[in-house]
Protein backbone atom coordinates (compact mmCIF):
# COMPACT_ATOMS: atom_id res chain seq x y z
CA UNK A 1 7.02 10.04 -5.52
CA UNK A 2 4.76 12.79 -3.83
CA UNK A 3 4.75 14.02 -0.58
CA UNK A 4 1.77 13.52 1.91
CA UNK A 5 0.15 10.86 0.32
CA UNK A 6 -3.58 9.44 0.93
CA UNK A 7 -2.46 5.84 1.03
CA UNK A 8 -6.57 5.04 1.47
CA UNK A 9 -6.86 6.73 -2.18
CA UNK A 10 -4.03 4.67 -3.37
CA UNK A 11 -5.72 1.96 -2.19
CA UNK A 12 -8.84 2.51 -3.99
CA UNK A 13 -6.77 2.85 -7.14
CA UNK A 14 -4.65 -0.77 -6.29
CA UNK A 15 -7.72 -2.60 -5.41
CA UNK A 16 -9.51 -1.26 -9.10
CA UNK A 17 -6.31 -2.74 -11.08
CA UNK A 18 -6.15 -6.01 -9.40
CA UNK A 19 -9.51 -6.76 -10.43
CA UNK A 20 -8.03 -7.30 -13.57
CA UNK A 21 -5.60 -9.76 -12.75
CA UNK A 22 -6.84 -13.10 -13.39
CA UNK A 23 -4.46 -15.47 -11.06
CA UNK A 24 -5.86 -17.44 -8.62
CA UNK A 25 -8.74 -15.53 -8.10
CA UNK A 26 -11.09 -17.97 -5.75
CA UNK A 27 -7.41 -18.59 -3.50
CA UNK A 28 -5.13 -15.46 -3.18
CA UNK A 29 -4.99 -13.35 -0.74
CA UNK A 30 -4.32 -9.56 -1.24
CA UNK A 31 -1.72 -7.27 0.66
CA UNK A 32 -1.27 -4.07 -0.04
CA UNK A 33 1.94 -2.00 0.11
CA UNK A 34 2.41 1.91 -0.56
CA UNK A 35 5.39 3.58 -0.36
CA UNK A 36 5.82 7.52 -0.15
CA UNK A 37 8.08 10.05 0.60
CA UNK A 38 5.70 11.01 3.33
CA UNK A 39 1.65 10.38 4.40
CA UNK A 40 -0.42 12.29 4.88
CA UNK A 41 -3.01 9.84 6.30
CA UNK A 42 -1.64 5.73 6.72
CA UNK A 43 -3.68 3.09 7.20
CA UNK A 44 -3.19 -0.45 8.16
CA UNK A 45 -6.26 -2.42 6.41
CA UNK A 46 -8.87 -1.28 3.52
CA UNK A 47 -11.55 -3.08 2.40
CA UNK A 48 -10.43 -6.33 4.64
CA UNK A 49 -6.87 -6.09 3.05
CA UNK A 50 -3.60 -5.73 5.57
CA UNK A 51 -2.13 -2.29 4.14
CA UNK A 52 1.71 -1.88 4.68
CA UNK A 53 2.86 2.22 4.42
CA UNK A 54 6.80 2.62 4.40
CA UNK A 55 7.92 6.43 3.85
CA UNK A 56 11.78 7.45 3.35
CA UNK A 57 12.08 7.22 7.25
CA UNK A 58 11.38 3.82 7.39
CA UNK A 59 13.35 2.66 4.95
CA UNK A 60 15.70 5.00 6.29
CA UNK A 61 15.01 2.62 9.58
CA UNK A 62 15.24 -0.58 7.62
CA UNK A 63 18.43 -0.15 5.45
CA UNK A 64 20.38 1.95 7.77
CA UNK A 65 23.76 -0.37 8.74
């Protein structure tokens, strides 16, 4: 995992591989998910797709009892 990461990059780079995943391609709908030990810049949608950034504080958040 690295620290202060683009999510919008890693975006670019999800979106480019799912192209070549042929599953219900004319009825899925794509979320995207990133997680990182920290951001440096998070987003919430690319390209029309809801964008979910969780970074060791929010799971921190999430799991913590």
């Amino acid at each position: 995992m690295e620290n202060h990461v683009n999510a919008e990059k890693v975006c670019e780079e999800l979106v480019e591989k799912a192209q070549h995943v042929q599953w219900h391609n004319d009825k899925r709908k794509e979320y995207l998910t990133v997680f990182a030990k920290s951001f440096s810049k998070r987003i919430s949608e690319f390209e029309g797709r809801p964008v979910f950034c969780f970074d060791l504080r929010d799971l921190e958040k999430i799991y913590k009892l």
